[in-house]
Protein backbone atom coordinates (compact mmCIF):
# COMPACT_ATOMS: atom_id res chain seq x y z
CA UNK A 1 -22.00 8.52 29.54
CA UNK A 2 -19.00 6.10 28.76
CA UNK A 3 -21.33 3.19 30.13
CA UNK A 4 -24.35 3.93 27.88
CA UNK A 5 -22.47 4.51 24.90
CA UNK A 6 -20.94 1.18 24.78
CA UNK A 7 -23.94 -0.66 25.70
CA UNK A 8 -25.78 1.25 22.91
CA UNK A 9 -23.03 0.21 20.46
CA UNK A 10 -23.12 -3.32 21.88
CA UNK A 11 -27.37 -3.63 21.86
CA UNK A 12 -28.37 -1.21 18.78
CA UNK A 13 -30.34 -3.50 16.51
CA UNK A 14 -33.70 -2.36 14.77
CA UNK A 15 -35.35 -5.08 12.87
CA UNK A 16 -37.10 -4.28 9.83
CA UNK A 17 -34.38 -2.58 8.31
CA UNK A 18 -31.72 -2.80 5.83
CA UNK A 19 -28.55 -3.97 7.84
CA UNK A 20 -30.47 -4.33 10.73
CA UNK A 21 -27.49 -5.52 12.83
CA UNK A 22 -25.02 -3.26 11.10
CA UNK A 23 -25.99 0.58 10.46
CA UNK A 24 -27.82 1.13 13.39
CA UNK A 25 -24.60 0.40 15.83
CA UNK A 26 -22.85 2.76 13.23
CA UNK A 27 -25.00 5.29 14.37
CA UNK A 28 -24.67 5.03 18.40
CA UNK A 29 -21.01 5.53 17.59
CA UNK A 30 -21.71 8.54 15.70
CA UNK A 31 -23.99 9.82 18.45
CA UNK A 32 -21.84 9.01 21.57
CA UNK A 33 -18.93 10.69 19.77
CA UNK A 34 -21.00 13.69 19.93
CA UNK A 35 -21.04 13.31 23.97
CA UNK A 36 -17.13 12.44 24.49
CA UNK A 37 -14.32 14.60 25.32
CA UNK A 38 -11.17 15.45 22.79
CA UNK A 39 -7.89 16.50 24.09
CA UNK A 40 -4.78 15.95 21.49
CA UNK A 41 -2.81 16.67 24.59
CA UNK A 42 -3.47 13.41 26.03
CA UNK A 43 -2.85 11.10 22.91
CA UNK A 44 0.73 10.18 22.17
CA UNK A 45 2.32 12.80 19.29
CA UNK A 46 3.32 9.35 17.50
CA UNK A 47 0.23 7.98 17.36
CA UNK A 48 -1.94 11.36 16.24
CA UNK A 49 1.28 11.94 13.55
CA UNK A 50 0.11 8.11 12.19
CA UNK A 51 -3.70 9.23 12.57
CA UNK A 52 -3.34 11.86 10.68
CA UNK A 53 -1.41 10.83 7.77
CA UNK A 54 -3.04 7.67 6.95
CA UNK A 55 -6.31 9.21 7.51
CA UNK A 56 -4.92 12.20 4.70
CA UNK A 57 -3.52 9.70 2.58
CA UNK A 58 -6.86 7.33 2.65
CA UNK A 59 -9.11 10.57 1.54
CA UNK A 60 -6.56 11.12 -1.51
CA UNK A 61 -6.79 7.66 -3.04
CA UNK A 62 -10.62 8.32 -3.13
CA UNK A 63 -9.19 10.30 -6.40
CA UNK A 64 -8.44 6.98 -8.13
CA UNK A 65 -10.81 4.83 -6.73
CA UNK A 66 -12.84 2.78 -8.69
CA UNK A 67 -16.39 4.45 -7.09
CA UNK A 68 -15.88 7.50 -4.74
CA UNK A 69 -19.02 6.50 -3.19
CA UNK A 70 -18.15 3.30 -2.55
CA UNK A 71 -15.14 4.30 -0.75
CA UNK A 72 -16.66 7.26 1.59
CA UNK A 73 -17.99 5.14 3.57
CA UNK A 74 -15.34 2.83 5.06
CA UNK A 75 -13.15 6.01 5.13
CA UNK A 76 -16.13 7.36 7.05
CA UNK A 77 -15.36 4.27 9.42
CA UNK A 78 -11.95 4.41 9.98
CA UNK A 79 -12.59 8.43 10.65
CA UNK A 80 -14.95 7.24 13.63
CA UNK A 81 -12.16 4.97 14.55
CA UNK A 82 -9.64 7.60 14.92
CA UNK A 83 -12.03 9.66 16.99
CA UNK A 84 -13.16 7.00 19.45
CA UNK A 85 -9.58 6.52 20.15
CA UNK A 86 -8.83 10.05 20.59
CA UNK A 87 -11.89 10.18 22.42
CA UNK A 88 -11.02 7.10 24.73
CA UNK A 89 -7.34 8.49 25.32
CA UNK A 90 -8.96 11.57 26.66
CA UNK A 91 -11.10 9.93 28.94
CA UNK A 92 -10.27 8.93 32.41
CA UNK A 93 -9.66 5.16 34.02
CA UNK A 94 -12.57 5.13 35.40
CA UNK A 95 -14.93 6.45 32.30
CA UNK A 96 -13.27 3.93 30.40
CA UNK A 97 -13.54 1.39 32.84
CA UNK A 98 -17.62 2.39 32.59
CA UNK A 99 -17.23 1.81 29.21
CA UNK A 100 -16.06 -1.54 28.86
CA UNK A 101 -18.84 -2.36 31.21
CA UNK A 102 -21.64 -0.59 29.35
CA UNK A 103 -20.46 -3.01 26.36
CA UNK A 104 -19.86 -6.13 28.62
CA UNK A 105 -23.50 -5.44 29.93
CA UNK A 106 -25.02 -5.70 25.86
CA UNK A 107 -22.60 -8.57 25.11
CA UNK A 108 -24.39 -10.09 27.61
CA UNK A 109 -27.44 -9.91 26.55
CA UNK A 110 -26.53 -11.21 23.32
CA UNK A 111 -24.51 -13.70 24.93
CA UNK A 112 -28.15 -15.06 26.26
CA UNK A 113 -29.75 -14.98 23.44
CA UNK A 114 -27.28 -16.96 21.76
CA UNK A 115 -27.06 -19.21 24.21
CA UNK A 116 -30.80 -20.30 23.88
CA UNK A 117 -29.87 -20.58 20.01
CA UNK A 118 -27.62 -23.19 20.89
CA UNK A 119 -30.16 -25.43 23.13
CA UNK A 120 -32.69 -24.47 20.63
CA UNK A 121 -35.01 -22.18 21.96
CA UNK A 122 -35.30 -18.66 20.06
CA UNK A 123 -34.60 -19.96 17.00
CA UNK A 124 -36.99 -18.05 14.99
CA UNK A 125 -36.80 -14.98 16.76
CA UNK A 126 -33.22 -13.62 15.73
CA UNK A 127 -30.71 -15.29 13.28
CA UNK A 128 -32.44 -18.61 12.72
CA UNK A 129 -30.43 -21.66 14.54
CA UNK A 130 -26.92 -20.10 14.87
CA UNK A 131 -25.65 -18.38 17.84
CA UNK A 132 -25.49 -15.03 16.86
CA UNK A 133 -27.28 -13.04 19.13
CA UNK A 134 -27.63 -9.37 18.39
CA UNK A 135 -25.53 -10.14 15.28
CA UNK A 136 -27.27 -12.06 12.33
CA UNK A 137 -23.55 -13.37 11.87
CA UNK A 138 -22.27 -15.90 14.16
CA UNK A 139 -18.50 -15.05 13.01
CA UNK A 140 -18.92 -10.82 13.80
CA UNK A 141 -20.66 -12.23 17.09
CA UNK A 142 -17.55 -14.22 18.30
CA UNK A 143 -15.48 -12.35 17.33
CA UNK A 144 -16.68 -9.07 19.14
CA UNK A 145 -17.43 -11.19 22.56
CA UNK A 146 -13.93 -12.37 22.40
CA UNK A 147 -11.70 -9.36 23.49
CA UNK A 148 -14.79 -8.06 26.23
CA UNK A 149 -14.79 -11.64 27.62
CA UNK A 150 -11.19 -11.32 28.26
CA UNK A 151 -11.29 -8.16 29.97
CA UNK A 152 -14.15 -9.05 32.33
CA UNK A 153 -13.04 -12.24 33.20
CA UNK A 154 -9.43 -10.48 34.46
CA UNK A 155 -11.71 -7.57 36.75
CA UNK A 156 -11.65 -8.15 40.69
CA UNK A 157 -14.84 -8.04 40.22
CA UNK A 158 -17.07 -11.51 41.03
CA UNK A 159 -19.63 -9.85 38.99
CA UNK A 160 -17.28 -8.92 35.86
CA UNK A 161 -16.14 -12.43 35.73
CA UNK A 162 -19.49 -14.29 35.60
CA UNK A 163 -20.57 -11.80 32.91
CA UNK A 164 -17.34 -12.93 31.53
CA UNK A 165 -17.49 -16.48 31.74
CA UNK A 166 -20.89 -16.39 30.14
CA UNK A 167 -19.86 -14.27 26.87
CA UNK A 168 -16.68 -16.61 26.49
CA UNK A 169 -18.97 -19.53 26.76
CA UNK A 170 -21.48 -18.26 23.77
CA UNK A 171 -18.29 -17.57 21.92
CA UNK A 172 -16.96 -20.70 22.10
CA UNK A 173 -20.14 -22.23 20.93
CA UNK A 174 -19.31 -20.72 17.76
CA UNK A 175 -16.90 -22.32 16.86
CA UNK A 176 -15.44 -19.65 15.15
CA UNK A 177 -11.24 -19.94 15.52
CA UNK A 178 -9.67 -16.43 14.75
CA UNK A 179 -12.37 -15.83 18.09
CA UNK A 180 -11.34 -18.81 19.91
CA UNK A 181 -7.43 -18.57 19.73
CA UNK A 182 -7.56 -14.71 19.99
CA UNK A 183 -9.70 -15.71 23.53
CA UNK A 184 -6.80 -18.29 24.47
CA UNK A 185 -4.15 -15.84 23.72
CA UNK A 186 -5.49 -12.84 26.00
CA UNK A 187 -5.93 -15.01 28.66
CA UNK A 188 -2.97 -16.32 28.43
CA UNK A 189 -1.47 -13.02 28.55
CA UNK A 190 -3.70 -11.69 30.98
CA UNK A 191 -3.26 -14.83 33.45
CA UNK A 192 0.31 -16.26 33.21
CA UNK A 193 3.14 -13.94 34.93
CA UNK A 194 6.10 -15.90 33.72
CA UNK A 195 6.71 -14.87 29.93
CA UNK A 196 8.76 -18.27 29.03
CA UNK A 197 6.03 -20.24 30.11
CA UNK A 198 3.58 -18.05 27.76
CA UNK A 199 6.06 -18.03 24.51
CA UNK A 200 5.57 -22.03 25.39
CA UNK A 201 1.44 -22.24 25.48
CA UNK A 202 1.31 -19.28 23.00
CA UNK A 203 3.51 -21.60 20.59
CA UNK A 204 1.08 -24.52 21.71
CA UNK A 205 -1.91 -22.87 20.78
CA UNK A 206 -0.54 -21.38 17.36
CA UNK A 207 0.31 -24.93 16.55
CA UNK A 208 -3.19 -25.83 17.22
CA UNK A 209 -4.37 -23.18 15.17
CA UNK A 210 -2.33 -23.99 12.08
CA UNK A 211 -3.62 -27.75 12.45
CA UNK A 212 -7.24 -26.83 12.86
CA UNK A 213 -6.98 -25.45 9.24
CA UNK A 214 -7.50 -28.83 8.06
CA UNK A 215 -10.05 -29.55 10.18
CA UNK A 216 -12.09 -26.55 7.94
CA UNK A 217 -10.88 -27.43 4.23
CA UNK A 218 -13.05 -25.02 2.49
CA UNK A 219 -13.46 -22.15 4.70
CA UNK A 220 -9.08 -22.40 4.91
CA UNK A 221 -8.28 -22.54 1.36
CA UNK A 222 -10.70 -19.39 1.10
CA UNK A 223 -9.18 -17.13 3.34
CA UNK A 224 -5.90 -18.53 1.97
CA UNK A 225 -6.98 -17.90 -1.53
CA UNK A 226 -7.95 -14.29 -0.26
CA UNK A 227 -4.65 -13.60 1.04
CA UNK A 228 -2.70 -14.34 -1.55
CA UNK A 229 -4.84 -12.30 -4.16
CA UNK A 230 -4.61 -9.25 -1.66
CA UNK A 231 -0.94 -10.06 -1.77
CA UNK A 232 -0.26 -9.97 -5.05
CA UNK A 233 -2.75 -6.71 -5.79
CA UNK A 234 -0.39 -4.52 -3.21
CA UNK A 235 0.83 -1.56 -5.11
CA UNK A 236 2.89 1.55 -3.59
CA UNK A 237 0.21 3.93 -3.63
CA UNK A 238 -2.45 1.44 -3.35
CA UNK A 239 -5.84 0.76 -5.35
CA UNK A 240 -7.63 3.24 -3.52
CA UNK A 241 -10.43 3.04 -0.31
CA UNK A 242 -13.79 0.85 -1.32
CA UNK A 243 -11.39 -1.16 -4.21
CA UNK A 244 -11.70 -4.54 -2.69
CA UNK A 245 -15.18 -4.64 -2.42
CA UNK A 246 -15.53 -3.08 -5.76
CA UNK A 247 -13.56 -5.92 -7.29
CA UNK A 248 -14.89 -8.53 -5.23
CA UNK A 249 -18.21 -8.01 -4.81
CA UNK A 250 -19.71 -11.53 -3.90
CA UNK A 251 -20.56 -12.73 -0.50
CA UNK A 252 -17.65 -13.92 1.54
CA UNK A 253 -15.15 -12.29 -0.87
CA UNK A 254 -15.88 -8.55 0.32
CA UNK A 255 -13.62 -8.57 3.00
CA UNK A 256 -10.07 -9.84 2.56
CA UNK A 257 -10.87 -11.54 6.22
CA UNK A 258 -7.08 -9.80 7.29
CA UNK A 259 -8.17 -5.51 7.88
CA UNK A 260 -4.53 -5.17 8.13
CA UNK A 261 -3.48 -6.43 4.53
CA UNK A 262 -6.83 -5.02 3.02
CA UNK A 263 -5.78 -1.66 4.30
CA UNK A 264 -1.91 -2.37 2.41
CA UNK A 265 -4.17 -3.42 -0.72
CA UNK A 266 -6.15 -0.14 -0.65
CA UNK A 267 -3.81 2.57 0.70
CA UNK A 268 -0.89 1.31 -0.72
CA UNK A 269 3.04 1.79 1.23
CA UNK A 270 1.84 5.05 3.06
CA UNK A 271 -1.06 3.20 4.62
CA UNK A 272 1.72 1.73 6.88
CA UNK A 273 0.72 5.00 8.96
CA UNK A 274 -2.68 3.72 9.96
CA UNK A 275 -1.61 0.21 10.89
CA UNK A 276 1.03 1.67 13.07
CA UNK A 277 -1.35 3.22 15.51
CA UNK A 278 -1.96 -0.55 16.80
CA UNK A 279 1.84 -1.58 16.58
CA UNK A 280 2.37 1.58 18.70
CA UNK A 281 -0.71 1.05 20.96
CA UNK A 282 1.34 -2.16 22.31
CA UNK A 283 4.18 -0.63 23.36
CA UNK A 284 2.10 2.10 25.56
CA UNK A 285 1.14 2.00 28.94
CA UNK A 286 -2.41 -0.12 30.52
CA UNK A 287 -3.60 -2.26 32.81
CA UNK A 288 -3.41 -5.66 32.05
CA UNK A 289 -6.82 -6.09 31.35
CA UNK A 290 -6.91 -3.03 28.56
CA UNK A 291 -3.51 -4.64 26.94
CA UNK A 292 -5.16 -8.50 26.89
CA UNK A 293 -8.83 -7.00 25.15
CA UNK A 294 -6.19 -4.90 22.77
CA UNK A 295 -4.38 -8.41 21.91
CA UNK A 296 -6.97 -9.82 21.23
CA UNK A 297 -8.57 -7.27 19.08
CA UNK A 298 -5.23 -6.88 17.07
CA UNK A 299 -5.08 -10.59 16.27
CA UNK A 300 -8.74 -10.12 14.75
CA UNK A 301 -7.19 -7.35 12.73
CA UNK A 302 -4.67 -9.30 11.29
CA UNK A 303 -6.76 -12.65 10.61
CA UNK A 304 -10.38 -10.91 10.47
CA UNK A 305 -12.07 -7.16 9.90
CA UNK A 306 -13.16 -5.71 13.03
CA UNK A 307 -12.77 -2.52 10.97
CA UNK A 308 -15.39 -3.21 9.01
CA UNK A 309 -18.03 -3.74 12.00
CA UNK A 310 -19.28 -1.03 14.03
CA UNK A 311 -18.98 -3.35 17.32
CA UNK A 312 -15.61 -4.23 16.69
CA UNK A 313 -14.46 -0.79 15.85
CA UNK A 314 -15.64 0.53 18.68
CA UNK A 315 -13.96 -1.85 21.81
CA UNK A 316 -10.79 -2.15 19.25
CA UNK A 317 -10.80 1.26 19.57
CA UNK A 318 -11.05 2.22 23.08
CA UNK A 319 -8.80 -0.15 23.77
CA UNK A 320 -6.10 1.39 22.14
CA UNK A 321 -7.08 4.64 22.95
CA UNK A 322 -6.12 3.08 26.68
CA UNK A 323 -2.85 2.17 25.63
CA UNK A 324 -1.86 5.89 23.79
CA UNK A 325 -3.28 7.26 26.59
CA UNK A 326 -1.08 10.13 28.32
CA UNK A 327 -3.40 10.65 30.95
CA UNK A 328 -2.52 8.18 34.16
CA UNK A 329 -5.11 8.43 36.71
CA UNK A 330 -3.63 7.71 40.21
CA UNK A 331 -5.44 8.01 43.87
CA UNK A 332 -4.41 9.48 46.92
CA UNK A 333 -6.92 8.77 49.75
CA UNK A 334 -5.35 11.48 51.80
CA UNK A 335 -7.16 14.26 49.06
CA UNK A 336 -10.95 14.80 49.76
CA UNK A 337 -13.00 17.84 49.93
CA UNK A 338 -10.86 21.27 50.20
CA UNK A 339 -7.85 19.57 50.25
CA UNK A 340 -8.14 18.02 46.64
CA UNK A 341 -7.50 21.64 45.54
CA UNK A 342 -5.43 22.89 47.51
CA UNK A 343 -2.19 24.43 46.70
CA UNK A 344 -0.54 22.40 43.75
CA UNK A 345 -2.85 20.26 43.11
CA UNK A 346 -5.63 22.41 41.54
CA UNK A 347 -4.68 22.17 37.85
CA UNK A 348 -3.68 18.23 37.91
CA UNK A 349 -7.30 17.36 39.85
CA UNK A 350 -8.73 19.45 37.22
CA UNK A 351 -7.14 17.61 34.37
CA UNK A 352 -7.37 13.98 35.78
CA UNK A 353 -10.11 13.26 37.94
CA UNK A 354 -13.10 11.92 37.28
CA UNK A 355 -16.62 13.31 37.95
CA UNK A 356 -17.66 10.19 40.27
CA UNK A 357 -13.87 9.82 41.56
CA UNK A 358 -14.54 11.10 45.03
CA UNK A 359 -17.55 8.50 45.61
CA UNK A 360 -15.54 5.63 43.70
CA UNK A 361 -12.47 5.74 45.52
CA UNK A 362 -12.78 7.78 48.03
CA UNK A 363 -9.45 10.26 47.61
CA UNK A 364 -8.92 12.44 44.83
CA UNK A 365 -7.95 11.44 41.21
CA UNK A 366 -4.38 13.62 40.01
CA UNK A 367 -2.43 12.81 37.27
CA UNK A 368 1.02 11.26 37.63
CA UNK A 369 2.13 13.04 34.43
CA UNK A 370 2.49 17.07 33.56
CA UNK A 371 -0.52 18.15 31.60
CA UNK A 372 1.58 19.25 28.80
CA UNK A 373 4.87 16.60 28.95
CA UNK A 374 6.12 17.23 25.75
CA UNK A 375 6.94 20.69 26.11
CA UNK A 376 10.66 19.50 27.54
CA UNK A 377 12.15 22.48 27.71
CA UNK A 378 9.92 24.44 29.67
CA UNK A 379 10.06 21.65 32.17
CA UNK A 380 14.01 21.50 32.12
CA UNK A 381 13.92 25.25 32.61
CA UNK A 382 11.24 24.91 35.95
CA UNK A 383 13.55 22.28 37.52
CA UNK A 384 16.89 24.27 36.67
CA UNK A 385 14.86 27.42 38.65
CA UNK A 386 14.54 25.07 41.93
CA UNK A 387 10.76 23.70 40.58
CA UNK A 388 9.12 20.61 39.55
CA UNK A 389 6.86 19.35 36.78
């Protein structure tokens, strides 16, 4: 189910219709939310205490917003991002695993199609002579194949990597540099073990990036110009959800281009809560792969507005729901058949494996962590008794 919901997110597109590229992958997030599992138990308390309050507070400034409809909806979107990463936390390594695949699978079909843009063929089929794929917008293209390129091309996988190389080739014919340096800097992270020798090519490639905003005058004194506005418009209990847009209505002004300020602009001090959930999504536990795609994704939300796209949202999302995971899926090949519930196992097997575990890795799928770990005492009582949690 993981695998077709992010391919539908990644593919939805239904021409003829107003946002074509944009409501319809709203939508198959709705819809595969309907089809995922939530468990609270498995998210960290932290990160569901952040949820929750800057969710709460975003609702209440729709009482001083300048349009209450105009501010639904994005709170509507960042509600779908807290459930997709409740939704991915709850979900096991491999389901997620399916996931990013379903979604590497449509990138890459955009990926081709923007591709033949580029030599151009398909010109006048989708999004005239830019590479944009799926998209209509060469810049939400890039930056959405960015963070999925990164985590295919560090699978074992020969497969994962040519589906890889492919998307991070169409991204890079965009052009597009929040997309290109966040690229560099999760394969960077993803690739290079020894962490002085990354603080030296991260520094290299920042540099570049700071230089390269002379090489696009306009387009860098714009997002400049942006920034400082959204600066200087921070209050403590903030302008309200939909403000920005309100006051800024025209063309490439309705975004601040930085989610993470825009969010400061409209939700004020206490909207520190939402943008915590990323800053604590680093410091939890993944595999490489799931922490490079999250980089990647959080330097988009700092420079860019993955919030604000459906796409974007939703691998942003499971990625950090990978991170705040509590759930750790381990495999013991020595478990199959009876044996995977026998006698102390039951429960954990029950809790942690996966529906397609005993085919895929042939042993049984427990959890390396007690279903309910933050009930300390209870376990310090057990262990004082002669048990274990």
């Amino acid at each position: 189910m993981f695998a077709l919901w992010g391919f539908a997110v990644a593919t939805a597109f239904l021409p003829g219709i107003y946002s074509a590229p944009f409501m319809p992958r709203w939508w198959m997030v709705a819809i595969g939310l309907g089809f995922a599992a939530f468990d609270l138990r498995a998210v960290d308390e932290r990160v569901l205490w952040c949820l929750g309050i800057g969710l709460l507070w975003s609702g209440l400034t729709l009482l001083w917003s300048p349009v209450l409809d105009g501010g639904m909806l994005p709170l509507a979107f960042l509600v779908l991002f807290g459930l997709i990463v409740i939704a991915s936390a709850s979900s096991s390594d491999l389901d997620r695993s399916n996931g990013f695949s379903g979604f590497a699978l449509g990138m890459f079909l955009s990926s081709g199609i923007a591709l033949a843009q580029k030599l151009g063929y398909a010109q006048n089929i989708i999004g005239g002579a830019q590479p944009v794929g799926l998209f209509f917008n060469v810049e939400v293209f890039a930056e959405t194949a960015a963070p999925i390129a990164v985590w295919c091309l560090l699978q074992r996988s020969y497969a994962h990597r040519f589906i890889g190389a492919v998307i991070a080739v169409a991204a890079c014919c965009t052009s597009e540099r929040v997309a290109l340096f966040g690229l560099g800097a999760g394969l960077i992270y993803g690739l290079v073990q020894n962490w002085k020798l990354s603080v030296a090519i991260f520094g290299t490639l920042f540099a570049i990036g700071i230089a390269s905003l002379y090489l696009k005058v306009f387009d860098s004194n714009e997002r400049i110009l942006l920034w400082g506005t959204a600066i200087r418009s921070i209050t403590f209990a903030g302008r309200g959800i939909g403000w920005w847009f309100q006051a800024h209505p025209f063309g490439r002004e309705e975004v601040v281009h930085g989610d993470a300020l825009q969010f400061m602009v409209e939700a004020g001090v206490p909207g520190l809560a939402l943008i915590a959930v990323p800053v604590l999504a680093w410091f939890g536990k993944g595999s490489r792969a799931e922490r490079a795609c999250f980089l990647v994704c959080a330097i988009e939300f700092v420079a860019s507005f993955p919030l604000h796209m459906p796409a974007t949202t939703f691998i942003f999302a499971v990625a950090a729901g990978a991170l705040v995971s509590r759930r750790a899926d381990v495999r013991i090949p020595g478990l199959q058949g009876r044996e995977a519930v026998g006698d102390g196992t039951r429960s954990a097997a029950a809790y942690a494996a996966s529906l397609f575990g005993r085919w895929r890795w042939g042993g049984a799928l427990v959890s390396d962590r007690s279903a309910y770990p933050q009930y300390t005492d209870v376990a310090r009582q057990d262990s004082g008794a002669g048990g274990a949690i």
